[in-house]
PDB file of N, CA and C in Angstrom:
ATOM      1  N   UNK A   1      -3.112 -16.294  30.203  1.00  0.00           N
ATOM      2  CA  UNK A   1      -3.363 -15.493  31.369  1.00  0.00           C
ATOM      3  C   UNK A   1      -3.081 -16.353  32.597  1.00  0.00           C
ATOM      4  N   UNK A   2      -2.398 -15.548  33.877  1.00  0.00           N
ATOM      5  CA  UNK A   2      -2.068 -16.585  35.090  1.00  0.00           C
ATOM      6  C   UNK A   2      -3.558 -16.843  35.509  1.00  0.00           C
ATOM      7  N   UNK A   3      -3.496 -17.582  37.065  1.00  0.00           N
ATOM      8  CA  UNK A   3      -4.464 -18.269  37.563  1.00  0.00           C
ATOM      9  C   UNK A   3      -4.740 -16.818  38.387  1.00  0.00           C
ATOM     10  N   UNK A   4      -3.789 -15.933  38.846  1.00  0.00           N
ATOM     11  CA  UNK A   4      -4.409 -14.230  39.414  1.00  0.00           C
ATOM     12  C   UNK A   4      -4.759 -13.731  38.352  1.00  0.00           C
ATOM     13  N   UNK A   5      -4.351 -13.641  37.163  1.00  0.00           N
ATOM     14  CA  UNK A   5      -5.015 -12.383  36.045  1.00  0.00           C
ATOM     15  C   UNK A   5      -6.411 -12.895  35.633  1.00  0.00           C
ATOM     16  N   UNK A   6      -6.600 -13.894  35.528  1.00  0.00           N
ATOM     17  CA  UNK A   6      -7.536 -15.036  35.163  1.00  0.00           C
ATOM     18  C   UNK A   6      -9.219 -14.716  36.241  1.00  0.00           C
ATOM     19  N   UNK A   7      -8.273 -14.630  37.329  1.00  0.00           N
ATOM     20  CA  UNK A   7      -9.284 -14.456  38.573  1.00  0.00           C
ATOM     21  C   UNK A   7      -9.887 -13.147  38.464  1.00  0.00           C
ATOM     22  N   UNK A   8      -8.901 -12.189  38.171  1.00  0.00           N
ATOM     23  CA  UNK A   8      -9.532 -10.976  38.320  1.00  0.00           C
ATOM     24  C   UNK A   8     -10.655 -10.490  36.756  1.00  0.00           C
ATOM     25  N   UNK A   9     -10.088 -10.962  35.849  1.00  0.00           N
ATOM     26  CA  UNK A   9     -11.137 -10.697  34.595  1.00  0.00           C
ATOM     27  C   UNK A   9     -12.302 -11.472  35.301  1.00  0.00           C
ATOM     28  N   UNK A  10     -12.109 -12.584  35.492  1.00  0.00           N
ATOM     29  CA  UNK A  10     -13.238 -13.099  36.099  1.00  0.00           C
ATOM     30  C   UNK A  10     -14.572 -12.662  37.126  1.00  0.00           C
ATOM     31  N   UNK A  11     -13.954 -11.807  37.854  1.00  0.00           N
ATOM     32  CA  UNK A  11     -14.271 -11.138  38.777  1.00  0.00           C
ATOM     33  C   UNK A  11     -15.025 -10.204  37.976  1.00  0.00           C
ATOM     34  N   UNK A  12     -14.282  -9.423  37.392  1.00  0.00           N
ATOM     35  CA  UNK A  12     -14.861  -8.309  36.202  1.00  0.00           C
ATOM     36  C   UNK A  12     -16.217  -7.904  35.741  1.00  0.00           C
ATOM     37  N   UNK A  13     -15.708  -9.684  35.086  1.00  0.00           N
ATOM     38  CA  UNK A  13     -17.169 -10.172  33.917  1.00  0.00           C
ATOM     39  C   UNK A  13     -18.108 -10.164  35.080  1.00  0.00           C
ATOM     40  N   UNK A  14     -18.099 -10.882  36.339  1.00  0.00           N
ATOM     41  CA  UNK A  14     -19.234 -11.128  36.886  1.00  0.00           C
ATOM     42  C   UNK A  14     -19.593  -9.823  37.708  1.00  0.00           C
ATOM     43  N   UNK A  15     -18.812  -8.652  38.012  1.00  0.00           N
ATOM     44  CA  UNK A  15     -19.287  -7.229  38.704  1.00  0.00           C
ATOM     45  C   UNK A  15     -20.605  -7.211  37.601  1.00  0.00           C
ATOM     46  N   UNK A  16     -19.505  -6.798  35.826  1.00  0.00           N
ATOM     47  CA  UNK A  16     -20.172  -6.248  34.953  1.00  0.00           C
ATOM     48  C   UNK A  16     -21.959  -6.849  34.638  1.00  0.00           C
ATOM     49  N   UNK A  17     -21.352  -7.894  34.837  1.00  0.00           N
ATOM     50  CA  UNK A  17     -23.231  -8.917  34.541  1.00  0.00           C
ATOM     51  C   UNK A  17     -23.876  -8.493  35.731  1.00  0.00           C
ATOM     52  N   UNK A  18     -23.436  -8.570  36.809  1.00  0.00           N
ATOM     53  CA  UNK A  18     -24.651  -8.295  37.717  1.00  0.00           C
ATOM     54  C   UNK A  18     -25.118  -6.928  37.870  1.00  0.00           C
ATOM     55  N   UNK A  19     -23.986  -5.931  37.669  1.00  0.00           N
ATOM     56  CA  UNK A  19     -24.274  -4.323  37.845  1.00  0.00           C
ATOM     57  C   UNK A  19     -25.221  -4.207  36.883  1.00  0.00           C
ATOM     58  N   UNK A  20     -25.139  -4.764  35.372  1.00  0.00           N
ATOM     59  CA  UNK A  20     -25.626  -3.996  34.575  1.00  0.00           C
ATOM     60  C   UNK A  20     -27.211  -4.366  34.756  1.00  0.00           C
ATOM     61  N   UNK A  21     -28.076  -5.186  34.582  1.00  0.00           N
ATOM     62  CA  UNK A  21     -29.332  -5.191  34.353  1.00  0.00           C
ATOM     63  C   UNK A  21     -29.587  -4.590  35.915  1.00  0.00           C
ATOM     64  N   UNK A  22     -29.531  -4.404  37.303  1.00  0.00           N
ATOM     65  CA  UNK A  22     -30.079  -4.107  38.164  1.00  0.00           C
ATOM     66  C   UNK A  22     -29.960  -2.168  37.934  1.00  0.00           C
ATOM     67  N   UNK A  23     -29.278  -1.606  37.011  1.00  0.00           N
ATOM     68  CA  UNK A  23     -29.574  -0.414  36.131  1.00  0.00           C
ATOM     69  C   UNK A  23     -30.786  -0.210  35.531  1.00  0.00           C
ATOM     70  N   UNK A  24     -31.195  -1.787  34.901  1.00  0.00           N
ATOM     71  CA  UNK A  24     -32.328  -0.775  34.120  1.00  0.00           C
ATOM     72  C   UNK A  24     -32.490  -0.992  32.809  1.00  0.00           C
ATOM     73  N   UNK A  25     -31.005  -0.240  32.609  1.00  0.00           N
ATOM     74  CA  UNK A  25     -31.273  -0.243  30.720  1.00  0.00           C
ATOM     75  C   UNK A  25     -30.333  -1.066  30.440  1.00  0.00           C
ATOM     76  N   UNK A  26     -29.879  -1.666  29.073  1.00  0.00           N
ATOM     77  CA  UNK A  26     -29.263  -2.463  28.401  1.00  0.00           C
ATOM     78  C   UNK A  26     -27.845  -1.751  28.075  1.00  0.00           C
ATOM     79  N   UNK A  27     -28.295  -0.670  27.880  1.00  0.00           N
ATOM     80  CA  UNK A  27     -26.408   0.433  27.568  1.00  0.00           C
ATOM     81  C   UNK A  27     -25.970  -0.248  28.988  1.00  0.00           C
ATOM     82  N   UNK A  28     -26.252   0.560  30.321  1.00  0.00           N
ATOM     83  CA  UNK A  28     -25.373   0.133  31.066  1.00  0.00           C
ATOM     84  C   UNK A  28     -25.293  -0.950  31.402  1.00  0.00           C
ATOM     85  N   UNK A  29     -25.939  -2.096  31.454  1.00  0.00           N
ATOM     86  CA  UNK A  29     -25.182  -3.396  31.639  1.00  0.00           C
ATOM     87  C   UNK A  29     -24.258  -3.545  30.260  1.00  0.00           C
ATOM     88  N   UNK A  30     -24.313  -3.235  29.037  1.00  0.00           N
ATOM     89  CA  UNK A  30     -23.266  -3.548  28.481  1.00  0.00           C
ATOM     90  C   UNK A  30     -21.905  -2.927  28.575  1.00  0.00           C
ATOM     91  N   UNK A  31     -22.419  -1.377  29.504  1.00  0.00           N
ATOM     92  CA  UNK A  31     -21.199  -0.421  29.963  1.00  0.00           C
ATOM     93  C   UNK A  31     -20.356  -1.432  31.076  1.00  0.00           C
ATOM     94  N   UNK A  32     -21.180  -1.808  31.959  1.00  0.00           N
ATOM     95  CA  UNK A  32     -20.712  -2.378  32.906  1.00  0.00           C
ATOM     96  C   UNK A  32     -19.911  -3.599  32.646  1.00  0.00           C
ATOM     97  N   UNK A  33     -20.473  -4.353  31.658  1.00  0.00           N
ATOM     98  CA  UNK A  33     -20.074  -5.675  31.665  1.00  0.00           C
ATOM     99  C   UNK A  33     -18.347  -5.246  31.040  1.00  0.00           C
ATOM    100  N   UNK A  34     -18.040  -4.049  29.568  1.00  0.00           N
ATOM    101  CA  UNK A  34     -16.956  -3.569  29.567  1.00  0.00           C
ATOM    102  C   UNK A  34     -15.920  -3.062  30.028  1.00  0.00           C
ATOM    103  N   UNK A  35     -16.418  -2.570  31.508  1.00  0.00           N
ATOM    104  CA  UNK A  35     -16.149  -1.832  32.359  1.00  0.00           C
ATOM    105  C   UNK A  35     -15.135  -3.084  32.859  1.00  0.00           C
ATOM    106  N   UNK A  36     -15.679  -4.098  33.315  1.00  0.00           N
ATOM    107  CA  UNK A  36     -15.530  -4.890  34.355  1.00  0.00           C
ATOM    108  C   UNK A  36     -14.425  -6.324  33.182  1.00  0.00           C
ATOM    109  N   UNK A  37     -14.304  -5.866  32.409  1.00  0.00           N
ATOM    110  CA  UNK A  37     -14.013  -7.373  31.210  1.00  0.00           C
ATOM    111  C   UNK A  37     -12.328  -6.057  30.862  1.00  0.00           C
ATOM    112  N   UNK A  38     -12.492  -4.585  30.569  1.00  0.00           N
ATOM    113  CA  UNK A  38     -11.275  -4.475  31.039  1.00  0.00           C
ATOM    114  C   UNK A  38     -10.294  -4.105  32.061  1.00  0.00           C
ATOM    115  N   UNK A  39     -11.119  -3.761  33.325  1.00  0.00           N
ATOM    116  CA  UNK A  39     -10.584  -4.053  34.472  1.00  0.00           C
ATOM    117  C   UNK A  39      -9.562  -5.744  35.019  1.00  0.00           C
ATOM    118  N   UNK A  40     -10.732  -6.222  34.433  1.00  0.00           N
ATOM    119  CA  UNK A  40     -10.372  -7.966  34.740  1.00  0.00           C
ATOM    120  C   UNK A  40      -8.717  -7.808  33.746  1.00  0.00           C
ATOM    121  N   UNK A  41      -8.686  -7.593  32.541  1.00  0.00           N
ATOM    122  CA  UNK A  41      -7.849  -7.735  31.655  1.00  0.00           C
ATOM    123  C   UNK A  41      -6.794  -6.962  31.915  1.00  0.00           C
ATOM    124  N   UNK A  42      -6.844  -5.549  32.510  1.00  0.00           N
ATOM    125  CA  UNK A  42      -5.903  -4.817  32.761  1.00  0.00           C
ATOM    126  C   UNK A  42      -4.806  -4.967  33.779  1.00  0.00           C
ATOM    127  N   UNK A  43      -5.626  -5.643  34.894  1.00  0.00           N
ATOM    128  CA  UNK A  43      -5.001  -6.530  36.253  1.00  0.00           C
ATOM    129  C   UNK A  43      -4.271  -7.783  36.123  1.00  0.00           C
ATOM    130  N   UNK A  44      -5.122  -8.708  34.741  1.00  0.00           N
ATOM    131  CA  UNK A  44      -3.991  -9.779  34.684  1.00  0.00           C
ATOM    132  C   UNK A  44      -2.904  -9.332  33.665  1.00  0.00           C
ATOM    133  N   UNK A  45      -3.063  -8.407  32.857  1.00  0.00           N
ATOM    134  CA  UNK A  45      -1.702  -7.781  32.593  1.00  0.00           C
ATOM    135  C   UNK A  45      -0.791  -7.386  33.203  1.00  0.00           C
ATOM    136  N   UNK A  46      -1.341  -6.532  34.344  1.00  0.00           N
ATOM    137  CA  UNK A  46       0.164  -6.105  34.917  1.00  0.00           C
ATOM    138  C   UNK A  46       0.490  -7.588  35.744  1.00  0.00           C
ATOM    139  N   UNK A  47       0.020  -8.190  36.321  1.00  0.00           N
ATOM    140  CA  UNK A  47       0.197  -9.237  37.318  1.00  0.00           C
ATOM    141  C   UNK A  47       1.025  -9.911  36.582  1.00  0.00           C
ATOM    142  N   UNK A  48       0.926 -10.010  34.696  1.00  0.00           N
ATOM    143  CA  UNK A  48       1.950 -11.313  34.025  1.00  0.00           C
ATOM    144  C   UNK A  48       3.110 -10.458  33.800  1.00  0.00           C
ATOM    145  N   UNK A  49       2.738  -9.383  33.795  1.00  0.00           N
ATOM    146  CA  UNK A  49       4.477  -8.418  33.089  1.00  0.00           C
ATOM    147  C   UNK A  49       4.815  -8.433  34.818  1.00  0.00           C
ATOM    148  N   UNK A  50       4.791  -8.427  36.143  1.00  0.00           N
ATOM    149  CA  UNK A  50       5.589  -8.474  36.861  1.00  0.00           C
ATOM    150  C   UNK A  50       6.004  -9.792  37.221  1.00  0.00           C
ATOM    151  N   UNK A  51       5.170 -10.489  37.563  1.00  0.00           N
ATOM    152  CA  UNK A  51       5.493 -12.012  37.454  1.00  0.00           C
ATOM    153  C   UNK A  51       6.766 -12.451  36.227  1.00  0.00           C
ATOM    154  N   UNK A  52       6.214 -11.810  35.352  1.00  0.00           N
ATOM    155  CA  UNK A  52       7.719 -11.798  34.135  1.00  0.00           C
ATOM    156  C   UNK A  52       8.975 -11.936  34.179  1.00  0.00           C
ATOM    157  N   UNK A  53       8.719 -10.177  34.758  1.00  0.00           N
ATOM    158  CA  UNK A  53      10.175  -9.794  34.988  1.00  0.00           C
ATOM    159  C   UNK A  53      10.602 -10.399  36.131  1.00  0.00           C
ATOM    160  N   UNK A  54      10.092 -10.884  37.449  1.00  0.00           N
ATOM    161  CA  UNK A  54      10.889 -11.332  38.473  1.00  0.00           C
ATOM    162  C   UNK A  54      11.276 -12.458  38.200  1.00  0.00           C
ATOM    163  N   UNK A  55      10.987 -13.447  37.070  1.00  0.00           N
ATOM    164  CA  UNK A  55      11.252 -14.611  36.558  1.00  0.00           C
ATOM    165  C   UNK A  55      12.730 -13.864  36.021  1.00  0.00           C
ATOM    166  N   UNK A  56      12.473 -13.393  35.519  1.00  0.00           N
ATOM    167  CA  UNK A  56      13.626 -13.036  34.625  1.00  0.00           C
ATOM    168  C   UNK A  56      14.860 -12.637  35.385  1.00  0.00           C
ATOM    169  N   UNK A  57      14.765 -11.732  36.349  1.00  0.00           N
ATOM    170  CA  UNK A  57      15.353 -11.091  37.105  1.00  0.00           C
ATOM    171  C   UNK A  57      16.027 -11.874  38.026  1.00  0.00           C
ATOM    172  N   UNK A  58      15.377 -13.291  38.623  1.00  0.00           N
ATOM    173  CA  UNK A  58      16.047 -14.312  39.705  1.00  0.00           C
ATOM    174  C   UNK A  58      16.589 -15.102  38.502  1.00  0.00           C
ATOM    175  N   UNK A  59      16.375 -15.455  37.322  1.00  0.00           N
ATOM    176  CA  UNK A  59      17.055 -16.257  36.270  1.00  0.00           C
ATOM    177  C   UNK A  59      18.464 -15.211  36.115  1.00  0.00           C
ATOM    178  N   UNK A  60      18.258 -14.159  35.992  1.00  0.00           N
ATOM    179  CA  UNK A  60      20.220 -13.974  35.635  1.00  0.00           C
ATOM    180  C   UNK A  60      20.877 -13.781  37.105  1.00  0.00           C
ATOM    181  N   UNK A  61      20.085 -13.291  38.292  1.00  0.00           N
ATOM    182  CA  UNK A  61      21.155 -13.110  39.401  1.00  0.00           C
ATOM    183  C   UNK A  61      21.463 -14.489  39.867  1.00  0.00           C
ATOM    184  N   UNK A  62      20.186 -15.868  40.082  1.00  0.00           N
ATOM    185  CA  UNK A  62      20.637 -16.793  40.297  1.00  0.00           C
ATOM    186  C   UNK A  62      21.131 -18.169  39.328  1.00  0.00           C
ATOM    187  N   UNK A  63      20.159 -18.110  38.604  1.00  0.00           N
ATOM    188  CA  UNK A  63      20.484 -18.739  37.512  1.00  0.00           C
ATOM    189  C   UNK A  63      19.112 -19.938  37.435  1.00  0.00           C
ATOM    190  N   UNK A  64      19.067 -21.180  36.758  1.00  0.00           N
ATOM    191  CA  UNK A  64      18.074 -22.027  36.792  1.00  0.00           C
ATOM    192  C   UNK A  64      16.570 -21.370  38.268  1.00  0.00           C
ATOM    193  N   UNK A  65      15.648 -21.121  37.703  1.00  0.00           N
ATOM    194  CA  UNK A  65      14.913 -21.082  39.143  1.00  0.00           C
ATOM    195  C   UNK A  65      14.050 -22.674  39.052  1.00  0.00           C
ATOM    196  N   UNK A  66      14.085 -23.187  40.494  1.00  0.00           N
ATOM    197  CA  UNK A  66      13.716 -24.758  40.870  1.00  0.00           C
ATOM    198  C   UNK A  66      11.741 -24.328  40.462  1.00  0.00           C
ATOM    199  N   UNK A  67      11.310 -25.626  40.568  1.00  0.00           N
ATOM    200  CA  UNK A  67       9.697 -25.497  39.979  1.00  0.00           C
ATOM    201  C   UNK A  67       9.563 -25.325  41.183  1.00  0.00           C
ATOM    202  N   UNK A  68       9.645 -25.413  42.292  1.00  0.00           N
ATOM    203  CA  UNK A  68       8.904 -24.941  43.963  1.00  0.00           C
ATOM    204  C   UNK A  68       8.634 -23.818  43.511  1.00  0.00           C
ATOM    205  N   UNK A  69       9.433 -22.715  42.951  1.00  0.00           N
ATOM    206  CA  UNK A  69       9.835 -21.442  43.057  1.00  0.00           C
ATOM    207  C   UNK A  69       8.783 -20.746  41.890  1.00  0.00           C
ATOM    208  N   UNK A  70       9.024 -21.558  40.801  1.00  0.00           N
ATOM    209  CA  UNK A  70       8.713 -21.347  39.925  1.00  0.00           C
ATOM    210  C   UNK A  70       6.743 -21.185  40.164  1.00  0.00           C
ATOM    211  N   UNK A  71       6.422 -22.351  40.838  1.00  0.00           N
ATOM    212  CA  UNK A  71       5.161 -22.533  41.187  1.00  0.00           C
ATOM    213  C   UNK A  71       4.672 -21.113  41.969  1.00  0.00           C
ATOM    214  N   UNK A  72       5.497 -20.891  43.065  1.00  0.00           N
ATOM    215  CA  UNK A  72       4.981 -20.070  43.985  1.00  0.00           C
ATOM    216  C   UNK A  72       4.845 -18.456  43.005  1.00  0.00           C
ATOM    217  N   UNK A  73       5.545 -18.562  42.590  1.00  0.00           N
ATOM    218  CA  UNK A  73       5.531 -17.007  41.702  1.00  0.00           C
ATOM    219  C   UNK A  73       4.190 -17.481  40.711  1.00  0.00           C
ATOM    220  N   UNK A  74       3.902 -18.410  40.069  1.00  0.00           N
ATOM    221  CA  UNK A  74       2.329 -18.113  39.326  1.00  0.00           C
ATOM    222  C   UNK A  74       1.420 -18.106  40.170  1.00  0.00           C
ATOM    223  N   UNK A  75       1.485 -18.434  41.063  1.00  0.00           N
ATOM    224  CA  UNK A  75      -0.312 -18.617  42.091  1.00  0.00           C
ATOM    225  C   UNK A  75       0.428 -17.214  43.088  1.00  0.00           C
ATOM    226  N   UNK A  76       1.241 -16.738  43.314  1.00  0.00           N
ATOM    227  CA  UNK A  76       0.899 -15.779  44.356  1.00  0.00           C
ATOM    228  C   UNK A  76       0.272 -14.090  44.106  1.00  0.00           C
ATOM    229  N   UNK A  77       0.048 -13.694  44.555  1.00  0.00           N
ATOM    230  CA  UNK A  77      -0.917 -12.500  44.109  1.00  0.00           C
ATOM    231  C   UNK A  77       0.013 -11.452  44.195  1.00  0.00           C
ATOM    232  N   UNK A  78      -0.622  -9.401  43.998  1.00  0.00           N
ATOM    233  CA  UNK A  78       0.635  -8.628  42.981  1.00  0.00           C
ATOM    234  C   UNK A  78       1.150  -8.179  44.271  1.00  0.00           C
ATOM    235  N   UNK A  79       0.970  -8.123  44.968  1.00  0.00           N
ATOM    236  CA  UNK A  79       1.704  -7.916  46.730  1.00  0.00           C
ATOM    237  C   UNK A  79       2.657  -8.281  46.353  1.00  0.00           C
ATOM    238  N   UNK A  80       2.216  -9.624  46.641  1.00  0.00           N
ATOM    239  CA  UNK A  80       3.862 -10.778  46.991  1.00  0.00           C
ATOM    240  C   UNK A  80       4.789 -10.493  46.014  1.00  0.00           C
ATOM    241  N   UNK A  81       4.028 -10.407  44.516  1.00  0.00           N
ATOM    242  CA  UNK A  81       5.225 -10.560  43.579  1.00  0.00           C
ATOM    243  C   UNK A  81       5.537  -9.087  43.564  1.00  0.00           C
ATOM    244  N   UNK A  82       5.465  -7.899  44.159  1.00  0.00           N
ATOM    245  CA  UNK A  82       5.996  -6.700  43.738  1.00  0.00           C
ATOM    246  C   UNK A  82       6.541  -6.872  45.000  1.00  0.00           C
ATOM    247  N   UNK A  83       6.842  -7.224  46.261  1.00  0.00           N
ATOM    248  CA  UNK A  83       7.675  -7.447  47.227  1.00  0.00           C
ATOM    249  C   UNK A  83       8.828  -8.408  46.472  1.00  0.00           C
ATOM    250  N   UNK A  84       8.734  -9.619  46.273  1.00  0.00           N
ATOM    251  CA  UNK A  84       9.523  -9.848  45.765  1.00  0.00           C
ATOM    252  C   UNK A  84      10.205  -9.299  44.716  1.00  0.00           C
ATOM    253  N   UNK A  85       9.857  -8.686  43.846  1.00  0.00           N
ATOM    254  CA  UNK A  85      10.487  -7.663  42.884  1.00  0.00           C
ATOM    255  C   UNK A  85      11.622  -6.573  43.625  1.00  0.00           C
ATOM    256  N   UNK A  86      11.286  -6.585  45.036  1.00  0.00           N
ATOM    257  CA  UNK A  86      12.061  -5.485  45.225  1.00  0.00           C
ATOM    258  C   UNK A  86      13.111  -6.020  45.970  1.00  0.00           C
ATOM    259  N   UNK A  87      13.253  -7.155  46.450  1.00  0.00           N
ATOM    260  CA  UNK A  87      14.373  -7.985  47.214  1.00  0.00           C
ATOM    261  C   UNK A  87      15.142  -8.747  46.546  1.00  0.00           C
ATOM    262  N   UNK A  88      14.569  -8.921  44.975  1.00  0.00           N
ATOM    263  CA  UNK A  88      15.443  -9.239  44.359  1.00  0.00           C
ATOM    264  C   UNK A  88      16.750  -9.011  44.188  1.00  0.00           C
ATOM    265  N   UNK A  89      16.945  -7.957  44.466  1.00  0.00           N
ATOM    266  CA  UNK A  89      18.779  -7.096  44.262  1.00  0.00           C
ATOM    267  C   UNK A  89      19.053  -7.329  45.700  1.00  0.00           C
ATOM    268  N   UNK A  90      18.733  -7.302  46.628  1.00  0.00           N
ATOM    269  CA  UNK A  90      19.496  -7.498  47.960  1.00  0.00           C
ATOM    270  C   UNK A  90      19.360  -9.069  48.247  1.00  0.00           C
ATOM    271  N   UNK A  91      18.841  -9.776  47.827  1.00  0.00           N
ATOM    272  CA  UNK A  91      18.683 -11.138  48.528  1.00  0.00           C
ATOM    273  C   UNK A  91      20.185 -11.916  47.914  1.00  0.00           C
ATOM    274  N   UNK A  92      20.520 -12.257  49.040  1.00  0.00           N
ATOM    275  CA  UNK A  92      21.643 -13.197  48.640  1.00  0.00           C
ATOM    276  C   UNK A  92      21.843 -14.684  47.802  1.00  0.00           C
ATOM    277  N   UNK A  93      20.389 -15.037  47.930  1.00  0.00           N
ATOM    278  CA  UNK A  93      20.302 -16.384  47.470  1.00  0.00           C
ATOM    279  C   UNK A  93      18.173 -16.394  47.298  1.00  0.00           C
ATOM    280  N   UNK A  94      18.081 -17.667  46.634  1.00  0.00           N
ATOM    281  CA  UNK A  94      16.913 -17.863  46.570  1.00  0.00           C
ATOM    282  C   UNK A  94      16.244 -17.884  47.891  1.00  0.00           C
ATOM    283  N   UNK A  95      16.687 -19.074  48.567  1.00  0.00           N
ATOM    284  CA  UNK A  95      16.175 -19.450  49.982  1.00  0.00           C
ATOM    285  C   UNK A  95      15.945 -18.174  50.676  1.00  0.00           C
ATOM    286  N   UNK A  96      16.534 -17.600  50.488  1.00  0.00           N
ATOM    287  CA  UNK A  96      16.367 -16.046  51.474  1.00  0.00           C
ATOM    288  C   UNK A  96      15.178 -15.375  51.103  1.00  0.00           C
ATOM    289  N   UNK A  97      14.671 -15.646  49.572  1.00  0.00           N
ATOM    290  CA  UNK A  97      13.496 -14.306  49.455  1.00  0.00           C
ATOM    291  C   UNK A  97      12.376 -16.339  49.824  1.00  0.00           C
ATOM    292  N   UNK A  98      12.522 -16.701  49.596  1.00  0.00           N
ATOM    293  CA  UNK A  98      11.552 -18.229  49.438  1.00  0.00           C
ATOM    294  C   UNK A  98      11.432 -19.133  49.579  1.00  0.00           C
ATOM    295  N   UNK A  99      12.209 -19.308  51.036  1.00  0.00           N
ATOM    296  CA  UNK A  99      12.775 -20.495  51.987  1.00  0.00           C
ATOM    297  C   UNK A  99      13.217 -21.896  51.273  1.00  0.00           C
ATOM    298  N   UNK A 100      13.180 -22.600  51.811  1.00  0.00           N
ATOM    299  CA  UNK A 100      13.583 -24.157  51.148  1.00  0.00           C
ATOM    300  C   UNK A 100      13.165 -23.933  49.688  1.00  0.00           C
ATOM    301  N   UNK A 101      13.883 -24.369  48.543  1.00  0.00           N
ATOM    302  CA  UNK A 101      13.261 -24.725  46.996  1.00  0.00           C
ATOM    303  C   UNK A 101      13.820 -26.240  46.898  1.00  0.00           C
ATOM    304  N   UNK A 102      13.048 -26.247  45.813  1.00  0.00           N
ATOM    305  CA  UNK A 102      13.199 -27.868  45.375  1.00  0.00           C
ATOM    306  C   UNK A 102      13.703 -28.229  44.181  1.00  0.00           C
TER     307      UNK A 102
END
């Protein structure tokens, strides 16, 4: 799981733990804690299948992608990488969607 999909299960688990006992009963904190464990899981899924494909996608239009690049696409969040997903086909070069690479 990335360091965003990672974050958000994370997030999840801890909605689910705290929602559930200030309920009351034990069903719903265990509703909650499920609730919140596949929310967390569902978010770093899509976040790794787009992160994926834009790997994939700057690997055949440009070819080798540099680790600057490479870096910035695992730590950035699903904004950035679904913006970048979409400039992929018009950007002329790397530098253009991700300034200087290394």
């Amino acid at each position: 799981m990335t360091r965003f999909g990672q974050q958000h299960f994370d997030d999840g688990m801890a909605k689910g733990i705290q929602q559930g006992p200030n309920e009351g009963r034990m069903e719903r904190w265990i509703e909650g804690w499920i609730q919140g464990w596949i929310e967390g899981w569902r978010k770093g899924w899509m976040e790794g299948r787009v992160e994926g494909e834009l790997a994939r996608l700057l690997e055949k239009r440009f070819g080798d992608i540099p680790s600057g690049v490479r870096e910035r696409i695992s730590t950035a969040d699903l904004p950035s990488l679904e913006s970048w997903l979409e400039r992929v086909l018009d950007a002329p070069d790397l530098q253009s969607m991700f300034g200087p690479t290394n």
